[in-house]
Protein backbone atom coordinates (compact mmCIF):
# COMPACT_ATOMS: atom_id res chain seq x y z
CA UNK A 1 0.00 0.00 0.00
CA UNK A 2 1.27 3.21 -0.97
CA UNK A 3 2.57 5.31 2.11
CA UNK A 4 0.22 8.33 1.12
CA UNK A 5 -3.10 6.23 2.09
CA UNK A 6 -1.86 5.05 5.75
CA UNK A 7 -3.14 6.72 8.48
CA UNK A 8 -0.65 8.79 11.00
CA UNK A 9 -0.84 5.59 13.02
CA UNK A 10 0.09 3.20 10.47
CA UNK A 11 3.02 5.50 9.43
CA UNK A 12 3.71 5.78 13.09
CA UNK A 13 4.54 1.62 13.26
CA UNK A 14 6.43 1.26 10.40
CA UNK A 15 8.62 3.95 10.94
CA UNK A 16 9.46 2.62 14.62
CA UNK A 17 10.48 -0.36 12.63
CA UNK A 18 13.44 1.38 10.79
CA UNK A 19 11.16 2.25 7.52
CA UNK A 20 12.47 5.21 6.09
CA UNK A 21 10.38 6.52 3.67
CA UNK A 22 6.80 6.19 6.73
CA UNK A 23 9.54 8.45 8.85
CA UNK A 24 9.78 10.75 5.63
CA UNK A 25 6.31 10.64 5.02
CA UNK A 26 5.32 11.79 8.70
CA UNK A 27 7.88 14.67 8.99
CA UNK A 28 5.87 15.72 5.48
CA UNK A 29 2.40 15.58 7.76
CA UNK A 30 4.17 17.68 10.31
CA UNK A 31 5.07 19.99 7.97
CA UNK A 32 1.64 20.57 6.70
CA UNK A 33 -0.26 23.03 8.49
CA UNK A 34 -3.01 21.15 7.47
CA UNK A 35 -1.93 17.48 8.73
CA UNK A 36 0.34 19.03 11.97
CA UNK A 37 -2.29 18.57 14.74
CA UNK A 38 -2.75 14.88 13.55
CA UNK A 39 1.19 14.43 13.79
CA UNK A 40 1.23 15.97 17.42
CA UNK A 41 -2.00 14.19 18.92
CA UNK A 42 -0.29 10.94 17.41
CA UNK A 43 3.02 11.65 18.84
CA UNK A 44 1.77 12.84 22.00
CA UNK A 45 3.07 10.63 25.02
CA UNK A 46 5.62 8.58 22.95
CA UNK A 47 8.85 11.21 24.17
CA UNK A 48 12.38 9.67 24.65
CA UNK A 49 13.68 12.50 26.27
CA UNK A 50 15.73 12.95 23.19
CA UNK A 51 18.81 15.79 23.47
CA UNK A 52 18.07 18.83 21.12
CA UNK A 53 20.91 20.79 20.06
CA UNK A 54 20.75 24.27 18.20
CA UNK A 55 23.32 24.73 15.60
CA UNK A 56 23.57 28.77 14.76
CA UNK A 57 25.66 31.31 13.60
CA UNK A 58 25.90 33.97 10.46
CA UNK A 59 25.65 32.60 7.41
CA UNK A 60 29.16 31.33 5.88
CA UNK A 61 30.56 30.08 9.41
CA UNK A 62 30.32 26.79 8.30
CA UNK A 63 27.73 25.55 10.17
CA UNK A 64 26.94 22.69 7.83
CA UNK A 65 30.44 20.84 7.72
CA UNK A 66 30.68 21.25 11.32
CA UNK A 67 27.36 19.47 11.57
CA UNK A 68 28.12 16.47 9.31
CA UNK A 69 31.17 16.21 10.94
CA UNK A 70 29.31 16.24 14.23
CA UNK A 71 27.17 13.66 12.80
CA UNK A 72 29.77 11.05 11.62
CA UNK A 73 31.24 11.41 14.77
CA UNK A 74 27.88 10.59 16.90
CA UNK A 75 27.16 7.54 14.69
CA UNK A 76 30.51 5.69 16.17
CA UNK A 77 29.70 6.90 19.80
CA UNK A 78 26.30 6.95 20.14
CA UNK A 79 23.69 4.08 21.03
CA UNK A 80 21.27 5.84 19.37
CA UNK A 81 21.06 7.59 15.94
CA UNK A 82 21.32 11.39 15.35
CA UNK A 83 18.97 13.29 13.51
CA UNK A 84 19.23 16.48 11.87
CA UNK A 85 16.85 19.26 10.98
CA UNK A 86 18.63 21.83 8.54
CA UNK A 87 16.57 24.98 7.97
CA UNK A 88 17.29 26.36 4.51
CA UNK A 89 15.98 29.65 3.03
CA UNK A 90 12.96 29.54 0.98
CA UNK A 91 12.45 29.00 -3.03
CA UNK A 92 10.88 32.13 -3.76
CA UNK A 93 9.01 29.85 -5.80
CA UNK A 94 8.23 26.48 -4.54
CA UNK A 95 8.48 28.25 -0.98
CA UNK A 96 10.13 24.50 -0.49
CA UNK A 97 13.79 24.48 0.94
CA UNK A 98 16.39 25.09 -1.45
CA UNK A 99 18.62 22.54 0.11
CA UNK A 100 22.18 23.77 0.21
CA UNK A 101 22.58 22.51 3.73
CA UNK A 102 21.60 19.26 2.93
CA UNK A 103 24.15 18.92 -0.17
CA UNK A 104 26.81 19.45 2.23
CA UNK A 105 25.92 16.77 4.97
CA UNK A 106 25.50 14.22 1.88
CA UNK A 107 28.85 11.77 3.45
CA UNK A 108 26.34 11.36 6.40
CA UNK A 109 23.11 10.76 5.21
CA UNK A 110 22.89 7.29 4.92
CA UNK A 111 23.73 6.86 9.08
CA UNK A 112 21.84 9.60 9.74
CA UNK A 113 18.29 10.95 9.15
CA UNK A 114 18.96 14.40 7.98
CA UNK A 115 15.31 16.73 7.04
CA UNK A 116 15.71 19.84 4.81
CA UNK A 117 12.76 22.72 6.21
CA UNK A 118 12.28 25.46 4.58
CA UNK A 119 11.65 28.75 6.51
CA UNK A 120 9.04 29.99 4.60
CA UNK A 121 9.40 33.51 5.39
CA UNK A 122 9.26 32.73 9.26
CA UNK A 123 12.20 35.70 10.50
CA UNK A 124 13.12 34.23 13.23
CA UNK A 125 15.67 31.68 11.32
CA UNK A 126 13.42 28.69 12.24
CA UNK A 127 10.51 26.90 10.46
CA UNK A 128 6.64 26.78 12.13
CA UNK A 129 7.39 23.24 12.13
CA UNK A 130 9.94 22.31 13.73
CA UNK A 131 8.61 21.60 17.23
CA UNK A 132 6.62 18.99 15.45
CA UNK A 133 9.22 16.99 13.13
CA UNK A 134 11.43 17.32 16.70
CA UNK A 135 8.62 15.68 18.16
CA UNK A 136 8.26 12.83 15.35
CA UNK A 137 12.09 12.10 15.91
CA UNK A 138 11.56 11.87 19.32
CA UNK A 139 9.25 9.53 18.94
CA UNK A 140 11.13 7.46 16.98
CA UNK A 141 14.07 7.46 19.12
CA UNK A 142 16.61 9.30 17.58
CA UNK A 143 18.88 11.09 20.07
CA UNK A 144 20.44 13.79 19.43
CA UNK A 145 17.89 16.00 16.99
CA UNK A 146 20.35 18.10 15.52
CA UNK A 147 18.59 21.73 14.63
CA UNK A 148 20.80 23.63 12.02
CA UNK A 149 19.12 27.39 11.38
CA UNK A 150 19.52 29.29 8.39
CA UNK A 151 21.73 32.01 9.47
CA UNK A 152 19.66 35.05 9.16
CA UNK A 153 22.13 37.47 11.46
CA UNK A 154 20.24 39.52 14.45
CA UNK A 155 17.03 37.53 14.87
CA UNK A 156 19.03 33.45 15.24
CA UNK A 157 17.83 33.85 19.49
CA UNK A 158 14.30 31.52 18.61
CA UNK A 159 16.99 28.77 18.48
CA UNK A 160 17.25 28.84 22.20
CA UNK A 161 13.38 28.33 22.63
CA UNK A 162 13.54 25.08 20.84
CA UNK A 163 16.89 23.86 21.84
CA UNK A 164 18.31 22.05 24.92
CA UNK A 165 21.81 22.89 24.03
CA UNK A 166 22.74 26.19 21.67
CA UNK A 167 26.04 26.26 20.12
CA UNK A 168 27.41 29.67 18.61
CA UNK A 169 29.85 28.98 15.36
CA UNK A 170 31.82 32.02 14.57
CA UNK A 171 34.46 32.43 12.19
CA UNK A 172 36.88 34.83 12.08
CA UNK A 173 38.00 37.82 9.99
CA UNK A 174 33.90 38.16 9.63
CA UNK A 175 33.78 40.34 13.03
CA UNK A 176 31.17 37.20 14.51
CA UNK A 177 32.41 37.60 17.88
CA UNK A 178 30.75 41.54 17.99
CA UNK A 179 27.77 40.14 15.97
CA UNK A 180 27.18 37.50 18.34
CA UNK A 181 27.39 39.74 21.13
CA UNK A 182 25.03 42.69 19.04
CA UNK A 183 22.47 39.66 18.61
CA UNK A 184 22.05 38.60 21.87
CA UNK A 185 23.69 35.54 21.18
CA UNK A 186 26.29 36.11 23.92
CA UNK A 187 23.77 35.33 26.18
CA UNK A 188 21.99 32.60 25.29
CA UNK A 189 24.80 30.44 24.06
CA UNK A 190 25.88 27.18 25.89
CA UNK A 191 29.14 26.48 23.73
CA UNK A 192 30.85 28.87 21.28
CA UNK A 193 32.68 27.34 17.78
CA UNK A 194 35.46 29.13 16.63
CA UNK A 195 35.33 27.60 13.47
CA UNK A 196 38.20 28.15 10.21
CA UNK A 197 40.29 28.25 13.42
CA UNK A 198 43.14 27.84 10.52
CA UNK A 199 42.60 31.64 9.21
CA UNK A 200 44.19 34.42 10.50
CA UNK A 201 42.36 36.39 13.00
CA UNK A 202 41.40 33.07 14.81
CA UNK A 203 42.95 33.93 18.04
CA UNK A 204 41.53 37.39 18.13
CA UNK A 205 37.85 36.12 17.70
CA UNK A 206 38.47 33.66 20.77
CA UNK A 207 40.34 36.41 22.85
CA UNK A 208 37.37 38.99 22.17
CA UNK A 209 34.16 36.23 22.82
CA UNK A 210 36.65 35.43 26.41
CA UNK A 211 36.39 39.32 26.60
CA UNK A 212 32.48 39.54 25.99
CA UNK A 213 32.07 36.57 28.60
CA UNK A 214 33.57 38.21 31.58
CA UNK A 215 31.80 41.51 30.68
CA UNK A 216 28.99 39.56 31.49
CA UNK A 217 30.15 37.80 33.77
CA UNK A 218 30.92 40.76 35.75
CA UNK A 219 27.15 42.62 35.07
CA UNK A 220 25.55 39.62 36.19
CA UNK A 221 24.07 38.09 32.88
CA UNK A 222 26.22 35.07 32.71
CA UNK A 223 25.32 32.07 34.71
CA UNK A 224 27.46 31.83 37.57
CA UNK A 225 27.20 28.04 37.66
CA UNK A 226 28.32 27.40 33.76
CA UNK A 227 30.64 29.28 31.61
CA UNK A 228 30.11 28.74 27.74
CA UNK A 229 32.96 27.16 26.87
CA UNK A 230 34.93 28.23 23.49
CA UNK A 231 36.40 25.69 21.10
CA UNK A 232 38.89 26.02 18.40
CA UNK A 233 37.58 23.95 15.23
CA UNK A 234 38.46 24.00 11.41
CA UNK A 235 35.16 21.31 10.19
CA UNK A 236 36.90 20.81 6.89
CA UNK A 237 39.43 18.75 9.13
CA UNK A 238 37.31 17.82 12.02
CA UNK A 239 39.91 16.76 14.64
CA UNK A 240 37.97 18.83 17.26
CA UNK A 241 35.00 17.84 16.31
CA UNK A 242 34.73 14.97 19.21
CA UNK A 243 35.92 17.83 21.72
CA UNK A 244 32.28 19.65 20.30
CA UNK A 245 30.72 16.43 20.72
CA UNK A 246 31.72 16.14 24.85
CA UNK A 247 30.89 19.79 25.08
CA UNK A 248 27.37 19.11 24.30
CA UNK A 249 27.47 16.03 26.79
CA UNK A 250 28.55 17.91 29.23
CA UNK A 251 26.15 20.45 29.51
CA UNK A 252 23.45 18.03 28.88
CA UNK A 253 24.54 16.75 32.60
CA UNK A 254 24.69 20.24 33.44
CA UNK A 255 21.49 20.35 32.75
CA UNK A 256 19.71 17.58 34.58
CA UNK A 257 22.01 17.92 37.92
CA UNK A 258 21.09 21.83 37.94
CA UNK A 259 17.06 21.56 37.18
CA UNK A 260 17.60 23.48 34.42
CA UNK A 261 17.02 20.80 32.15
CA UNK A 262 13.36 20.96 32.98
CA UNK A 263 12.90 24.88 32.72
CA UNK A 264 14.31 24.72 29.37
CA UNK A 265 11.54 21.79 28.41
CA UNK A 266 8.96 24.06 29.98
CA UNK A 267 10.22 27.19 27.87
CA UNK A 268 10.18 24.67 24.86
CA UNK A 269 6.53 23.64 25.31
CA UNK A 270 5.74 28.03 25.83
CA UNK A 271 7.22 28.67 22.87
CA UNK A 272 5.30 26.12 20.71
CA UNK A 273 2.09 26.61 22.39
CA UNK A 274 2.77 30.33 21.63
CA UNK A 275 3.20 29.82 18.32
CA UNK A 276 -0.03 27.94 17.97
CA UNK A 277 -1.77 30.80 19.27
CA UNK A 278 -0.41 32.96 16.96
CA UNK A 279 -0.88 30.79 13.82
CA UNK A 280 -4.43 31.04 15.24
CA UNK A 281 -4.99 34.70 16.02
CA UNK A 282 -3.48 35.53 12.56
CA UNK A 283 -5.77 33.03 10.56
CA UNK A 284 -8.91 34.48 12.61
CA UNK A 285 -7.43 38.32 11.86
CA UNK A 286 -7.00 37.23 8.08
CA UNK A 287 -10.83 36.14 8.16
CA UNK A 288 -12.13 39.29 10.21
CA UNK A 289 -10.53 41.43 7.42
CA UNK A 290 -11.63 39.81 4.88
CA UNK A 291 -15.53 39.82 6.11
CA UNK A 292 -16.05 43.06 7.75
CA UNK A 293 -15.37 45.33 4.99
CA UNK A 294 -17.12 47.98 6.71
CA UNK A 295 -14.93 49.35 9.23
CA UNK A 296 -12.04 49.13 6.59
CA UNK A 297 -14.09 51.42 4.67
CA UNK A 298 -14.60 53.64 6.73
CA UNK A 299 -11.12 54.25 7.95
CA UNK A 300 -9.93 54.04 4.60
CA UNK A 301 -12.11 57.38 4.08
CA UNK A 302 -10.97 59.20 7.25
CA UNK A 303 -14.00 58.79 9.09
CA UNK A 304 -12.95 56.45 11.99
CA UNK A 305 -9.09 56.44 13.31
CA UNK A 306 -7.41 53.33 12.77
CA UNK A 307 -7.24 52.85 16.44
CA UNK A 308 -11.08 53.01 16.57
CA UNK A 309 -11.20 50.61 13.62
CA UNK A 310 -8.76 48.00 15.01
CA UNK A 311 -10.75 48.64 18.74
CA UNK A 312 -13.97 47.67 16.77
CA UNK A 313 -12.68 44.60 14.71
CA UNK A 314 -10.35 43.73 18.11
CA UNK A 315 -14.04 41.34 19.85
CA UNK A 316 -14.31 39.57 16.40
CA UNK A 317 -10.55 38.86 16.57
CA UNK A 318 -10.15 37.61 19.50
CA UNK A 319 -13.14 35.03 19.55
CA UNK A 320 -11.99 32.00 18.00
């Protein structure tokens, strides 16, 4: 039977088995606004507890080879497989993800499960759907779930709402280590990359994020229990990749012998019930607009304010 006529459940079973293609099929469902909610009541209750790591940094760091590298080194290691979710930029016509990411982490792709989502306009550097194809890996055991983002500069912090773990990967000569710090990056970051450690200017970028650290250190941002630690990397070569790869273990026991593991699961499940909301609100404010031409009119020719007009659409709104 062709996977497009089994039901979330049936895709559910195979794809616990190993089958490839009912896992592929599933993260599709997840993707579609209009199959999600089937995906998440299905998935609901069948948790692991996987690991999620956040992969971000400015586009060009060389986030990608430092994942696949990460990757290939987690398949020898680790008792269970990876997975990774690599956000790419739109098609500005498809609107499906272009898939540069994905080209790059080819070596791995057979040992790993590796999903291509695209943004689709979402500014924030993360696709609506994440929280739900993390969800489906879950499920399915795979631990880590690698989340790559696009690299979209000042706006990379929704990372750290979905994440367990956020790694930074600067490189230098590209001023990332100011960037970082500009983007608010400096304080949500578990573990920093220095990645192209090989270029000149390495050095500098690791003396200035050390710099940026104590500054917050010393104003009381930085949490006094865990410094972010910095590590030297070129992910063409990948001989520190396995010193990334303990990094990310040890905060994970950071994590669950602080309680902070749990907050961060709690901030996970605000964020995506948050976004739910929104998708809602905005569908219902699309609607409103659309049927109560009236008051549009009417402020289109001066005779309400727009604040009167948006207090006199705002019941209609908010009903849903």
């Amino acid at each position: 039977m062709s996977l497009r006529k089994l039901s979330v459940e049936q895709l559910l079973e195979r794809a616990s088995t190993g089958h490839r293609g009912a896992l592929g099929r599933l993260l599709t469902l997840a993707e579609n606004s209009a199959t999600s909610e089937a995906v998440t009541e299905a998935t609901f209750g069948l948790s692991k507890a996987a690991h999620i790591v956040g992969i971000t940094g400015s586009p060009g760091a060389g986030k990608s080879t430092m994942v696949g590298q990460l990757v290939a080194h987690l398949t020898k290691d680790s008792q269970t497989p990876p997975a990774v979710l690599a956000i790419d930029p739109s098609s500005p016509l498809s609107g499906g993800a272009i898939l540069g990411d994905r080209v790059r982490m080819m070596d791995v792709d057979d040992v790993a499960f590796i999903r291509s989502v695209a943004t689709r306009g979402h500014a924030g550097g993360l696709a609506m759907s994440v929280p739900g194809c993390v969800r489906v890996f879950d499920a399915m055991a795979y631990d880590p779930v690698i989340i790559e983002t696009v690299g979209v500069g000042q706006v990379e912090v929704d990372i750290t709402a979905a994440a367990d773990t956020t790694v930074v990967v600067v490189s230098p000569g590209m001023g990332d280590a100011v960037q970082a710090n500009k983007a608010g990056l400096l304080e949500v970051a578990d573990i920093f990359v220095v990645n192209k450690a090989d270029r000149p200017g390495a050095s500098d970028t690791r003396r200035d994020l050390d710099l940026m650290l104590d500054l917050s250190h010393m104003t009381g941002q930085e949490d006094t229990e865990y410094r972010p630690p910095i590590i030297m990397c070129n992910s063409l070569v990948g001989d520190t990749v396995g010193e990334i790869a303990d990094a990310i273990d040890t905060h994970k026991q950071y994590l669950q012998s602080s309680g902070k593991g749990v907050e961060r699961r709690a901030g996970r499940a605000r964020f995506e019930v948050a976004n739910r909301l929104r998708q809602q609100f905005e569908a219902n404010l699309e609607g409103v607009l659309d049927s109560d031409t009236r008051v549009l009119t009417q402020a289109a020719a001066g005779q309400i304010s727009p604040l009167a007009a948006a207090n006199a659409l705002a019941e209609q709104v908010l009903r849903f």
